[in-house]
PDB file of N, CA and C in Angstrom:
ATOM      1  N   UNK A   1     -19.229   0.562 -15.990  1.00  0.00           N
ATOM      2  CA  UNK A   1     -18.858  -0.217 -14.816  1.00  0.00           C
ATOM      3  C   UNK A   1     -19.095   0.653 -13.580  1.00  0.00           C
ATOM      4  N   UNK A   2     -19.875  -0.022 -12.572  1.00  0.00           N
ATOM      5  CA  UNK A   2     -19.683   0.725 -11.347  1.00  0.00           C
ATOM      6  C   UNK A   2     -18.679   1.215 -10.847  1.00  0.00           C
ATOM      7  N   UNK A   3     -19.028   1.910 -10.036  1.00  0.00           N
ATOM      8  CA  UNK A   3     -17.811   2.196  -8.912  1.00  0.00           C
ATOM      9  C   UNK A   3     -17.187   1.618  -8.126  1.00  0.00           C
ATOM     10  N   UNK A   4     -18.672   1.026  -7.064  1.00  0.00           N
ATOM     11  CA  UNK A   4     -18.236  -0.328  -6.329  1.00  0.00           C
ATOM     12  C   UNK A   4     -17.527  -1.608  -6.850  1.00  0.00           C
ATOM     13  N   UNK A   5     -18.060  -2.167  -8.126  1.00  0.00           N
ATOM     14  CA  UNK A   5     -17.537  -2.979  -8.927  1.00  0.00           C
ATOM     15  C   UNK A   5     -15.795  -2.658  -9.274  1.00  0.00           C
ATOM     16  N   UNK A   6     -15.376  -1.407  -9.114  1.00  0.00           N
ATOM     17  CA  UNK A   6     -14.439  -1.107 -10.065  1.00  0.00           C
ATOM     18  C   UNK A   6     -13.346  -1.040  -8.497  1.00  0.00           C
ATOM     19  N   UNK A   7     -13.885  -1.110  -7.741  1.00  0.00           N
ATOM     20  CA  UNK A   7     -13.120  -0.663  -6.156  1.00  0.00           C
ATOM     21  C   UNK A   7     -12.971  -1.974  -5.760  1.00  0.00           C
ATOM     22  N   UNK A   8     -13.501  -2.987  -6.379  1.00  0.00           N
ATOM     23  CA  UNK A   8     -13.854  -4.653  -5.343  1.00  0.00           C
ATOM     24  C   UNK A   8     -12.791  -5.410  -6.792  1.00  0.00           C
ATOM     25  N   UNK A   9     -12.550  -4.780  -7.979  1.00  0.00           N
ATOM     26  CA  UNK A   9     -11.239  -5.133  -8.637  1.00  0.00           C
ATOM     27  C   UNK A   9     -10.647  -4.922  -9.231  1.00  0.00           C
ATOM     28  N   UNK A  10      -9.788  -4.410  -8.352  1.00  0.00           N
ATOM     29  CA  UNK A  10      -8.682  -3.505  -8.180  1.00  0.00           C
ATOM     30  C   UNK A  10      -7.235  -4.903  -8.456  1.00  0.00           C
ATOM     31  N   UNK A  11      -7.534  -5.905  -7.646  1.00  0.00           N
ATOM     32  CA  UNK A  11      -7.117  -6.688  -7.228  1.00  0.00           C
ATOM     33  C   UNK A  11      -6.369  -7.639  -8.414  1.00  0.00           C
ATOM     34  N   UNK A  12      -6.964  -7.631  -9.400  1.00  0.00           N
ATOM     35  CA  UNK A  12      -7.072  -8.741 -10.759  1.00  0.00           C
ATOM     36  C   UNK A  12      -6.228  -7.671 -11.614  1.00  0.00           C
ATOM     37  N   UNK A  13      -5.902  -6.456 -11.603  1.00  0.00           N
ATOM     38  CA  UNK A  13      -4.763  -5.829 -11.941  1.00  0.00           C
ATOM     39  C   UNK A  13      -3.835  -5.384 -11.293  1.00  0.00           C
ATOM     40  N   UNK A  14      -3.206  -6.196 -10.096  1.00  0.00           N
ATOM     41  CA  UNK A  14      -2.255  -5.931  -9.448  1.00  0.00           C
ATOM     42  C   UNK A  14      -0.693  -7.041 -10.118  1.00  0.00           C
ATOM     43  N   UNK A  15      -0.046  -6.362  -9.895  1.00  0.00           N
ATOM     44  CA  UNK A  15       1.300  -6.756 -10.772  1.00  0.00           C
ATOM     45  C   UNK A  15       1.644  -8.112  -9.859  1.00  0.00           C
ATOM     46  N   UNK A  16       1.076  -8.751  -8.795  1.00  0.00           N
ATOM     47  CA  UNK A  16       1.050 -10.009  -7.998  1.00  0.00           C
ATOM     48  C   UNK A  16      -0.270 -10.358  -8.255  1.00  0.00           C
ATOM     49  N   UNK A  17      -1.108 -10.879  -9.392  1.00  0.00           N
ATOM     50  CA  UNK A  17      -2.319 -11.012  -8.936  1.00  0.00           C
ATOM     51  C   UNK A  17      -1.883 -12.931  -9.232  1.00  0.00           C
ATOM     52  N   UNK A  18      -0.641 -12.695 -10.670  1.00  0.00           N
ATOM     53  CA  UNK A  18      -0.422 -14.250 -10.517  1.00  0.00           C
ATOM     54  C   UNK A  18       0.594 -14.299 -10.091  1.00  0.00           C
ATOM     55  N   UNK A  19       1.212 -14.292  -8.959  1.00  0.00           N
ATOM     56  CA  UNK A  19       2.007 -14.506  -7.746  1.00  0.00           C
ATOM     57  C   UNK A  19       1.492 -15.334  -6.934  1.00  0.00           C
ATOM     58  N   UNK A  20       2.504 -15.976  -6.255  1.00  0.00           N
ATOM     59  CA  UNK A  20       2.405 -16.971  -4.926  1.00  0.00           C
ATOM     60  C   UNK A  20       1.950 -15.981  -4.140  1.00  0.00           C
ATOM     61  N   UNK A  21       0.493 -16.318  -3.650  1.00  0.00           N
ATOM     62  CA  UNK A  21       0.418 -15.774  -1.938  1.00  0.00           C
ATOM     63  C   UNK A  21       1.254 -15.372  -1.308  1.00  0.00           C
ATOM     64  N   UNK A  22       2.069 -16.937  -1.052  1.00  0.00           N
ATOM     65  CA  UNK A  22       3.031 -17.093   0.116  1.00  0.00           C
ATOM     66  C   UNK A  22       4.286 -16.027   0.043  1.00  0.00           C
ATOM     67  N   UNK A  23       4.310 -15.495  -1.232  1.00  0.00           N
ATOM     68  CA  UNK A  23       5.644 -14.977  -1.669  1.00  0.00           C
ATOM     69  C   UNK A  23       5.500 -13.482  -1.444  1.00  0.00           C
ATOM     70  N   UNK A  24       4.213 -13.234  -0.414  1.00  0.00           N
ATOM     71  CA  UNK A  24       4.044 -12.137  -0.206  1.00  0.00           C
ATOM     72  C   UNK A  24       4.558 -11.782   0.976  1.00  0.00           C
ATOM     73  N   UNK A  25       3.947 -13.065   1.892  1.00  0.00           N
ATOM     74  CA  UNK A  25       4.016 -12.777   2.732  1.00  0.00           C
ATOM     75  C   UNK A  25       5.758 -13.020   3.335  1.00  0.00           C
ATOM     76  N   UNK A  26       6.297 -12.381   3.588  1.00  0.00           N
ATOM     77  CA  UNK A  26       7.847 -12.524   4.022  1.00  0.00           C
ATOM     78  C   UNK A  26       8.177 -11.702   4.983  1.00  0.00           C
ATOM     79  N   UNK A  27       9.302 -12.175   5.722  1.00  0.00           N
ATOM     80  CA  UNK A  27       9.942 -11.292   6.093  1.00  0.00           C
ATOM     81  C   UNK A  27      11.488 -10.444   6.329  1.00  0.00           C
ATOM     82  N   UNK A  28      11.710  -9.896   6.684  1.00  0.00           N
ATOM     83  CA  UNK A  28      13.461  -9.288   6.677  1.00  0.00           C
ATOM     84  C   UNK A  28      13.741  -9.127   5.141  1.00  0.00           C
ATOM     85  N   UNK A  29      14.876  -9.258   5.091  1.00  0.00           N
ATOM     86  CA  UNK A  29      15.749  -8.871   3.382  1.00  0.00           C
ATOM     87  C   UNK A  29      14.438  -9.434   2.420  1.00  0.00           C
ATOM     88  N   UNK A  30      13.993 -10.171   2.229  1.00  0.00           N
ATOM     89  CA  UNK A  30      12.962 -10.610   1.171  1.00  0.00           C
ATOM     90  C   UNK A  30      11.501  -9.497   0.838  1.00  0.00           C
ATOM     91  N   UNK A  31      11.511  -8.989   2.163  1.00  0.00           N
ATOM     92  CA  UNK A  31      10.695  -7.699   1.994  1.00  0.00           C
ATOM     93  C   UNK A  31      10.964  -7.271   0.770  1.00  0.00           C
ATOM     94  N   UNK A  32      12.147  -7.012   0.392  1.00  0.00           N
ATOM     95  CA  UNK A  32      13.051  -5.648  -0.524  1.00  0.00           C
ATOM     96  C   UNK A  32      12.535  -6.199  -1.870  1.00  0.00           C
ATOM     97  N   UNK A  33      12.221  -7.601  -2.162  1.00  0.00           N
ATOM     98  CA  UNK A  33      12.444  -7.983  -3.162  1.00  0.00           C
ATOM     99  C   UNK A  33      10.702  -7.920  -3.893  1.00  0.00           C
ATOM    100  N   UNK A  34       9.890  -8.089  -2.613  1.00  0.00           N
ATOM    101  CA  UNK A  34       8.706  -7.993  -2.921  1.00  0.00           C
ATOM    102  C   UNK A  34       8.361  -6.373  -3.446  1.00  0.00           C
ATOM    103  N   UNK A  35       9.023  -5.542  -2.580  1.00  0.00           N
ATOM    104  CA  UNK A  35       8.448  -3.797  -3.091  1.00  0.00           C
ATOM    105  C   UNK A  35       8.968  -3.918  -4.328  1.00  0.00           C
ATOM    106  N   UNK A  36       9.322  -4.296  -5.143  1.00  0.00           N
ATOM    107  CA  UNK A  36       9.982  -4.506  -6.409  1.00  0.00           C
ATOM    108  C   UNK A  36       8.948  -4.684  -7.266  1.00  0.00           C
ATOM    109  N   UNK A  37       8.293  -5.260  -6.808  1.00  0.00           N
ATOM    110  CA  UNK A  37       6.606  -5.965  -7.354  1.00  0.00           C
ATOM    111  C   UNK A  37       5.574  -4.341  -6.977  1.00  0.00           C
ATOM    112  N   UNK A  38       5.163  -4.703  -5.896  1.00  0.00           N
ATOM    113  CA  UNK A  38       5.002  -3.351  -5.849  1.00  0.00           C
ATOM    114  C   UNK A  38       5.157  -1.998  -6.782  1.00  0.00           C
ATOM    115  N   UNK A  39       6.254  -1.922  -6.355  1.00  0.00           N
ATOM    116  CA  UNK A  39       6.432  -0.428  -6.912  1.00  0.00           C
ATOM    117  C   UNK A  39       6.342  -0.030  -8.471  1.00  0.00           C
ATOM    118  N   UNK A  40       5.744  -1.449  -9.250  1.00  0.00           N
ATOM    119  CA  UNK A  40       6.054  -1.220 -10.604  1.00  0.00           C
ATOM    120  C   UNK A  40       4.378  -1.998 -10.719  1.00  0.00           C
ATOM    121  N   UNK A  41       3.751  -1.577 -10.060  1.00  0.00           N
ATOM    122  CA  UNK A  41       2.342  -2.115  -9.697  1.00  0.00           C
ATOM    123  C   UNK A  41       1.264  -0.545 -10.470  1.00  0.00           C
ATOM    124  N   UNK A  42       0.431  -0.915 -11.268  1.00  0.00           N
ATOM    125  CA  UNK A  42      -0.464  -0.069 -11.545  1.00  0.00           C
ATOM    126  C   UNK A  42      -1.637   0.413 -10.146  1.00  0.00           C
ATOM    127  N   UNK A  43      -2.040  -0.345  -9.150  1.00  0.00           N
ATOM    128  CA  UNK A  43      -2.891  -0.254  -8.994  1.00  0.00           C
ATOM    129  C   UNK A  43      -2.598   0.085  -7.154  1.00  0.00           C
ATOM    130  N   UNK A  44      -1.300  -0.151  -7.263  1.00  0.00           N
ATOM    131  CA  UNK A  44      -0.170  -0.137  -5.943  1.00  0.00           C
ATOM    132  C   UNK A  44      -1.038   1.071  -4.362  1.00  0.00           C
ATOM    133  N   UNK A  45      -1.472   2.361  -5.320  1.00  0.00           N
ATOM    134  CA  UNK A  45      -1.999   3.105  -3.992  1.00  0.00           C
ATOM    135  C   UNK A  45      -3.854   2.469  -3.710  1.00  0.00           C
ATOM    136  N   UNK A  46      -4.508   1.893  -4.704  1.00  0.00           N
ATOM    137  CA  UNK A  46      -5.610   1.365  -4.398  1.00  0.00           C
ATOM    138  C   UNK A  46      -4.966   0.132  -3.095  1.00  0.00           C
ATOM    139  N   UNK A  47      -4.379  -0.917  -3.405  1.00  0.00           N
ATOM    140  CA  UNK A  47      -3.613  -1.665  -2.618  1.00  0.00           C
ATOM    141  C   UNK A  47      -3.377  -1.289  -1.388  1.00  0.00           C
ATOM    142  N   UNK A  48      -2.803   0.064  -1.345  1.00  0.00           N
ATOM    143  CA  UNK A  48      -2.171   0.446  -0.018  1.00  0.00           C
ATOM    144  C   UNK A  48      -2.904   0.753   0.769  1.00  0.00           C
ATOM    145  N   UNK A  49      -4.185   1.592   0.063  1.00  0.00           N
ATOM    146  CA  UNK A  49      -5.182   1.893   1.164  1.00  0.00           C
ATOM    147  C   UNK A  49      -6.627   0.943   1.445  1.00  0.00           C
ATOM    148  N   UNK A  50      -6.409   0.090   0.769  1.00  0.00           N
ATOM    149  CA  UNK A  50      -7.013  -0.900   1.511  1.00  0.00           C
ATOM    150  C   UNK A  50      -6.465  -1.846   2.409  1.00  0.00           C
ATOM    151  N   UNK A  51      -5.234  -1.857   2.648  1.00  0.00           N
ATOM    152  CA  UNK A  51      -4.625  -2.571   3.421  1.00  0.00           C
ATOM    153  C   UNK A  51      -4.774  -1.646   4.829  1.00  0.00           C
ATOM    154  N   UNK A  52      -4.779   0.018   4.595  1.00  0.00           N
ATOM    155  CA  UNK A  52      -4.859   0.576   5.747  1.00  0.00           C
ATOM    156  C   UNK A  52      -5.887   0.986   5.937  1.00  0.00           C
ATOM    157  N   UNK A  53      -6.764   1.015   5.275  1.00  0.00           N
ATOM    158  CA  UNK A  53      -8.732   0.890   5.388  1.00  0.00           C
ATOM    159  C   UNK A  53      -8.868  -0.097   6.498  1.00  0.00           C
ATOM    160  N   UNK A  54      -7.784  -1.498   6.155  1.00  0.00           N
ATOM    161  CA  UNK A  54      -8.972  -2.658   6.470  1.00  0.00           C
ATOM    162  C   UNK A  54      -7.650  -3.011   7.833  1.00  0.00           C
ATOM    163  N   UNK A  55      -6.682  -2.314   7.979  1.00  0.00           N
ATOM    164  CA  UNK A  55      -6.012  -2.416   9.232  1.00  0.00           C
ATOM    165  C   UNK A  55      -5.264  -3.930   9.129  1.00  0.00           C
ATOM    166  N   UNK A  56      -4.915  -4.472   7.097  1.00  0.00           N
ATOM    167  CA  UNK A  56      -4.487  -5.586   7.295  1.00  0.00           C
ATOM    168  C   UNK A  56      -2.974  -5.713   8.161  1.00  0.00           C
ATOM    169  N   UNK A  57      -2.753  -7.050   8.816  1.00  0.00           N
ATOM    170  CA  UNK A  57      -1.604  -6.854   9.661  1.00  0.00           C
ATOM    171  C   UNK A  57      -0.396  -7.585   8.877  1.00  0.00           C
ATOM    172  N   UNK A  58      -0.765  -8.704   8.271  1.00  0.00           N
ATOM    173  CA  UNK A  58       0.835  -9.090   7.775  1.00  0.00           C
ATOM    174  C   UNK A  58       0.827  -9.008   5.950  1.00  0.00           C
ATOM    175  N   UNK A  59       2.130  -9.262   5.581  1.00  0.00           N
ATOM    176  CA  UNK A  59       2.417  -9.172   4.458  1.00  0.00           C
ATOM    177  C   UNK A  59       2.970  -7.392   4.004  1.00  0.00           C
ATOM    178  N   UNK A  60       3.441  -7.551   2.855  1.00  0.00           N
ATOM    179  CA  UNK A  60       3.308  -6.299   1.839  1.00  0.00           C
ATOM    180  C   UNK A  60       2.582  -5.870   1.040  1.00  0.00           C
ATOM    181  N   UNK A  61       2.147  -4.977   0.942  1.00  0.00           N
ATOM    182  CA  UNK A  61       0.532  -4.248   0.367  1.00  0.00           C
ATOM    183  C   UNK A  61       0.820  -2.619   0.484  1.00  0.00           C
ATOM    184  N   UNK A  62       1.257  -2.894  -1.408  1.00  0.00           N
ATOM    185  CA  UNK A  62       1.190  -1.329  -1.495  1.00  0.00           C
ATOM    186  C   UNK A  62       2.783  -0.876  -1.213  1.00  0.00           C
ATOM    187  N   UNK A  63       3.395  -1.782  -1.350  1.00  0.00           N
ATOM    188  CA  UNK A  63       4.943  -1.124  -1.579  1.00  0.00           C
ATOM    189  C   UNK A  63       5.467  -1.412  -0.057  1.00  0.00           C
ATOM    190  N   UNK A  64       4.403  -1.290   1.155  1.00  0.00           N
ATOM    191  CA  UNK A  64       4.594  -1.163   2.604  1.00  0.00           C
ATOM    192  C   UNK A  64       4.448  -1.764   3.635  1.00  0.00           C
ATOM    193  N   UNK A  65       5.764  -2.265   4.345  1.00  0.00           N
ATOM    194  CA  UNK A  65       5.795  -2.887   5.399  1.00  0.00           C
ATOM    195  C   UNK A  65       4.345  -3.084   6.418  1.00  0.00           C
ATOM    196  N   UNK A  66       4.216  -4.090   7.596  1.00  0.00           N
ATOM    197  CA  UNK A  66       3.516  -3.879   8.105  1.00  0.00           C
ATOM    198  C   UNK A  66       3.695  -3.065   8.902  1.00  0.00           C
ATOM    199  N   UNK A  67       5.199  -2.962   9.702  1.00  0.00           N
ATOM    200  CA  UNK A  67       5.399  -2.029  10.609  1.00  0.00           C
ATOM    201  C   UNK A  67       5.019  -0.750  10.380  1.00  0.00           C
ATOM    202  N   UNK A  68       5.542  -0.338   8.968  1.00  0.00           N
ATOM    203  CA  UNK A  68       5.309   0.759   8.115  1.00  0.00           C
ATOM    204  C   UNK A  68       4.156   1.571   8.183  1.00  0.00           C
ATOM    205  N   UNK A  69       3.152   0.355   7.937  1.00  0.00           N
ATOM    206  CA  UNK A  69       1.843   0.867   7.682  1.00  0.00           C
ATOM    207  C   UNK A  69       0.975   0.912   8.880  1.00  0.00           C
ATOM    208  N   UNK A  70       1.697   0.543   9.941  1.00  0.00           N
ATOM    209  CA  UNK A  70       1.639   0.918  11.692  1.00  0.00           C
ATOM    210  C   UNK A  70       1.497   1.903  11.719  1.00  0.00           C
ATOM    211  N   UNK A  71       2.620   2.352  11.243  1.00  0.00           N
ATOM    212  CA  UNK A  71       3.394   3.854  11.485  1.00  0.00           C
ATOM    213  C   UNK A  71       2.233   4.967  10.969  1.00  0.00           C
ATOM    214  N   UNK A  72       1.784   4.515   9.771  1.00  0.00           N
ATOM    215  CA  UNK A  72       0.994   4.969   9.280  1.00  0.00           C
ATOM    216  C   UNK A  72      -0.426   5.389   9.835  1.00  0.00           C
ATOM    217  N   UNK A  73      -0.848   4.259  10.342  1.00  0.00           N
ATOM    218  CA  UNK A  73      -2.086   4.296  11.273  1.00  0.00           C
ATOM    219  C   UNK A  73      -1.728   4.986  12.583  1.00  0.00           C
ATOM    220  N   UNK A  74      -0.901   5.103  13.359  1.00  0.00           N
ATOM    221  CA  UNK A  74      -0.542   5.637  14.438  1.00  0.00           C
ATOM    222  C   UNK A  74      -0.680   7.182  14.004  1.00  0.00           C
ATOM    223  N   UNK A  75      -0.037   7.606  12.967  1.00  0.00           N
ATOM    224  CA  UNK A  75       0.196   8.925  12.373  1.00  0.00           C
ATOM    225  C   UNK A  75      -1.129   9.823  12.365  1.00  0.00           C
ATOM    226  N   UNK A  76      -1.952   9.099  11.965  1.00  0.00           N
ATOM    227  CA  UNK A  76      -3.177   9.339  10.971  1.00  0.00           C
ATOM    228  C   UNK A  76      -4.716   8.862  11.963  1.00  0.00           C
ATOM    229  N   UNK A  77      -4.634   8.771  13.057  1.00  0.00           N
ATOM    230  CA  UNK A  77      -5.698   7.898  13.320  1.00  0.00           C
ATOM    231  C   UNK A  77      -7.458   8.098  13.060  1.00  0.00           C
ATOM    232  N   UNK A  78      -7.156   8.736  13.266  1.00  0.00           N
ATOM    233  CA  UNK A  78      -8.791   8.963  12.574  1.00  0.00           C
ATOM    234  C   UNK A  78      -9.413   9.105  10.512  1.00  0.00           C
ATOM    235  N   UNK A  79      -8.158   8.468  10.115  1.00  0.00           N
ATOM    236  CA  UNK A  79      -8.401   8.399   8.726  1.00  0.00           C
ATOM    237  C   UNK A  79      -9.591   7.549   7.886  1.00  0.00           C
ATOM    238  N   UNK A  80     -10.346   7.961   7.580  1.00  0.00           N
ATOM    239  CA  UNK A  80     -11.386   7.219   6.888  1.00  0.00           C
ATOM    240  C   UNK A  80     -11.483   6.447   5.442  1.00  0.00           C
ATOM    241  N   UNK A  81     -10.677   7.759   4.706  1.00  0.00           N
ATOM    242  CA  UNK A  81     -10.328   7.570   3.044  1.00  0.00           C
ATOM    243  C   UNK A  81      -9.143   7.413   2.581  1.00  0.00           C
ATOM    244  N   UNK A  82      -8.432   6.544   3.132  1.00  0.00           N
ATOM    245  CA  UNK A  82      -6.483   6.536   2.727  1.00  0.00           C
ATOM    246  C   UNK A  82      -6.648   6.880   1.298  1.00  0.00           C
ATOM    247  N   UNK A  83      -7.557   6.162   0.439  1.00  0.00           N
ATOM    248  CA  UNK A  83      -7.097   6.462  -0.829  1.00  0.00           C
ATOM    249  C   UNK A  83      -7.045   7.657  -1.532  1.00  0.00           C
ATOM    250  N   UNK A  84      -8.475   8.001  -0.569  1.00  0.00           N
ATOM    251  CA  UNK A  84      -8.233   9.798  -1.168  1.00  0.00           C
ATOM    252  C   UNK A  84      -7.059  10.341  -0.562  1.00  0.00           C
ATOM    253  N   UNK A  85      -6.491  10.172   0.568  1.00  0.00           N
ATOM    254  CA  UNK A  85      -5.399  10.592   0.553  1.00  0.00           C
ATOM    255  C   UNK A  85      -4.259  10.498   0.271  1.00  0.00           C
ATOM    256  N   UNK A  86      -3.625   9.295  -0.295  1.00  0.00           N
ATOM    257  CA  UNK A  86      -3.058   8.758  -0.957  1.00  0.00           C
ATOM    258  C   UNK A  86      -2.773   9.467  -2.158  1.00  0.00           C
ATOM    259  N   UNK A  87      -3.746   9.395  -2.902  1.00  0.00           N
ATOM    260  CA  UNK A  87      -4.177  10.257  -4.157  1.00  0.00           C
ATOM    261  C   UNK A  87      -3.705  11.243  -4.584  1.00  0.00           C
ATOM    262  N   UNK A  88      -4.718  12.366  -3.492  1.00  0.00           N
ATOM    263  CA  UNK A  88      -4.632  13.787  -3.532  1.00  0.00           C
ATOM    264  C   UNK A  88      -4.016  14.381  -2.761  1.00  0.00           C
ATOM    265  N   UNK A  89      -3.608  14.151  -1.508  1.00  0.00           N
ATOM    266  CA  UNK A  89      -2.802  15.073  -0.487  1.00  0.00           C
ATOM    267  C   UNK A  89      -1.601  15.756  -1.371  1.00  0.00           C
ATOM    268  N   UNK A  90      -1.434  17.130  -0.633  1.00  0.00           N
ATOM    269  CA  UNK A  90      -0.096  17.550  -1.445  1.00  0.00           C
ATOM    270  C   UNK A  90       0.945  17.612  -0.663  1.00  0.00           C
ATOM    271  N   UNK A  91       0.316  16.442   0.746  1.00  0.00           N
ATOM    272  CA  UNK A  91       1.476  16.465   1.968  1.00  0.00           C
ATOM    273  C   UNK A  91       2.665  15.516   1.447  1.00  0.00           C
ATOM    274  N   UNK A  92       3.956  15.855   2.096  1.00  0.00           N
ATOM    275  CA  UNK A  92       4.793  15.293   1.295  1.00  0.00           C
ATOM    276  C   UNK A  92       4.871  13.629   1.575  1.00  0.00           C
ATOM    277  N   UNK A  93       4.586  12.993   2.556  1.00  0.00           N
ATOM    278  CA  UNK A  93       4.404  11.212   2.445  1.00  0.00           C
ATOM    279  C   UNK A  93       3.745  10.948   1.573  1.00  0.00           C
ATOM    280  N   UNK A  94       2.446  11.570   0.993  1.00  0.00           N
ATOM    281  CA  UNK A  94       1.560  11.260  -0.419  1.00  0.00           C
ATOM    282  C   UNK A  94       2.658  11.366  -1.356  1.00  0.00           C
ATOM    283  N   UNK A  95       3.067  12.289  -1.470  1.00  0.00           N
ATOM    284  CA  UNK A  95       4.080  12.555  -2.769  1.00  0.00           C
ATOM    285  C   UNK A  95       4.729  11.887  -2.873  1.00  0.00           C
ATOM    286  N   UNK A  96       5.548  11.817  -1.559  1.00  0.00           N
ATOM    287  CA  UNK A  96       6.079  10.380  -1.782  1.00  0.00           C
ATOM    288  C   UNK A  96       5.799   9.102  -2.605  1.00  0.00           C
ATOM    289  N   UNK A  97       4.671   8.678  -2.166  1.00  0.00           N
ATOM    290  CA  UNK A  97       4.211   7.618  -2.496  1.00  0.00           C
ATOM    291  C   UNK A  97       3.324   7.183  -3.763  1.00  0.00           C
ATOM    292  N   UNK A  98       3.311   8.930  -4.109  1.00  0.00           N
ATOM    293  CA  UNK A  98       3.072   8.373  -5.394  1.00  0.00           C
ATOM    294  C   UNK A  98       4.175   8.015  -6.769  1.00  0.00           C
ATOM    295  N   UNK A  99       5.523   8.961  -6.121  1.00  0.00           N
ATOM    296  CA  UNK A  99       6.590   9.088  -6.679  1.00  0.00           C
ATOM    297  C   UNK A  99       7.039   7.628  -6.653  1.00  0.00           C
ATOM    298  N   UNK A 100       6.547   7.032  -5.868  1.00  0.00           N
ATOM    299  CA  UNK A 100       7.097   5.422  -5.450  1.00  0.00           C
ATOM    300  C   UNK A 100       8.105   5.452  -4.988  1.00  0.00           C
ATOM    301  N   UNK A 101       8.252   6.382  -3.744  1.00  0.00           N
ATOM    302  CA  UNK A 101       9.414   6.388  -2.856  1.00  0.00           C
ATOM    303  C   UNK A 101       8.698   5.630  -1.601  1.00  0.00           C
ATOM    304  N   UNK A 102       9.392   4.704  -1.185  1.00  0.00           N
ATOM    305  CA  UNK A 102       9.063   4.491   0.266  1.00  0.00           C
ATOM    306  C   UNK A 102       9.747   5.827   1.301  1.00  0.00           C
ATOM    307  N   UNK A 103       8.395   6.090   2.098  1.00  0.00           N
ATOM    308  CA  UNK A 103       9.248   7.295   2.875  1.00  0.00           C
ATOM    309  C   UNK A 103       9.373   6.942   4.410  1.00  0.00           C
ATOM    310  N   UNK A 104      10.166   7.712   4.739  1.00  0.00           N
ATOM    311  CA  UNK A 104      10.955   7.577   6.307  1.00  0.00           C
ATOM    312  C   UNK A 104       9.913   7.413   7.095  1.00  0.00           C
ATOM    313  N   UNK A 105       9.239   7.163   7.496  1.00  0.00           N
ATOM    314  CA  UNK A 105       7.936   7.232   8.770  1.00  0.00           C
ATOM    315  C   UNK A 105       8.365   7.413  10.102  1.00  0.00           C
ATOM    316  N   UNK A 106       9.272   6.807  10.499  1.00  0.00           N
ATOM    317  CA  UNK A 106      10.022   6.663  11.525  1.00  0.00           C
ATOM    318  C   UNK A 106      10.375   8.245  12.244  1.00  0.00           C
ATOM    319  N   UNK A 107      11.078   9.303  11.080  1.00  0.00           N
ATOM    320  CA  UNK A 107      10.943  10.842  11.484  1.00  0.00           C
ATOM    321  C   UNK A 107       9.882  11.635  11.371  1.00  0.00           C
ATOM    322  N   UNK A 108       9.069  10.835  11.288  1.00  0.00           N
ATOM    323  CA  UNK A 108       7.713  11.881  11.013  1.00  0.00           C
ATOM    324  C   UNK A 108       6.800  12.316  12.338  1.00  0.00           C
TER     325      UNK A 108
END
């Protein structure tokens, strides 16, 4: 299998792939219920960094708020490869996130 092929589906093993759309998209307390999905997601940091690849704005993707993943882009701006960083960084928000902690962004 390609690479490209293997990067374009990602998607068809996500722990929401048979989920409501709509049930993604939420907001306030219902957030909480969606990272739940998430965080027990195989494919969860491919997810995340395409959501911050592609600068998506609403919903949860990848365990992370949109604000979140604001935060994220603000942090980071010139990032090209979230996933490699995601991945491999041994900075501690990666670790985080691979630990499947949502982390503080807000003090960073």
């Amino acid at each position: 299998m390609s690479l490209i092929y293997e990067e374009q589906t990602w998607a068809v093993r996500a722990a929401c792939a048979d989920v409501d759309p709509d049930s993604l998209f939420v907001r306030g307390a219902a957030q909480r219920q969606v990272r739940q999905v998430c965080f027990s997601c195989p494919v969860r940091l491919e997810c995340l960094a395409d959501a911050l690849d592609s600068n998506t704005v609403f919903g949860v993707w990848g365990g992370l708020t949109e604000r979140e993943r604001r935060a994220l882009l603000r942090r980071f701006p010139n990032e090209t490869n979230w996933y490699d960083r995601l991945k491999n960084s041994d900075e501690q928000l990666a670790v985080e996130l691979r630990a499947g902690h949502v982390p503080r962004l807000s003090n960073r």
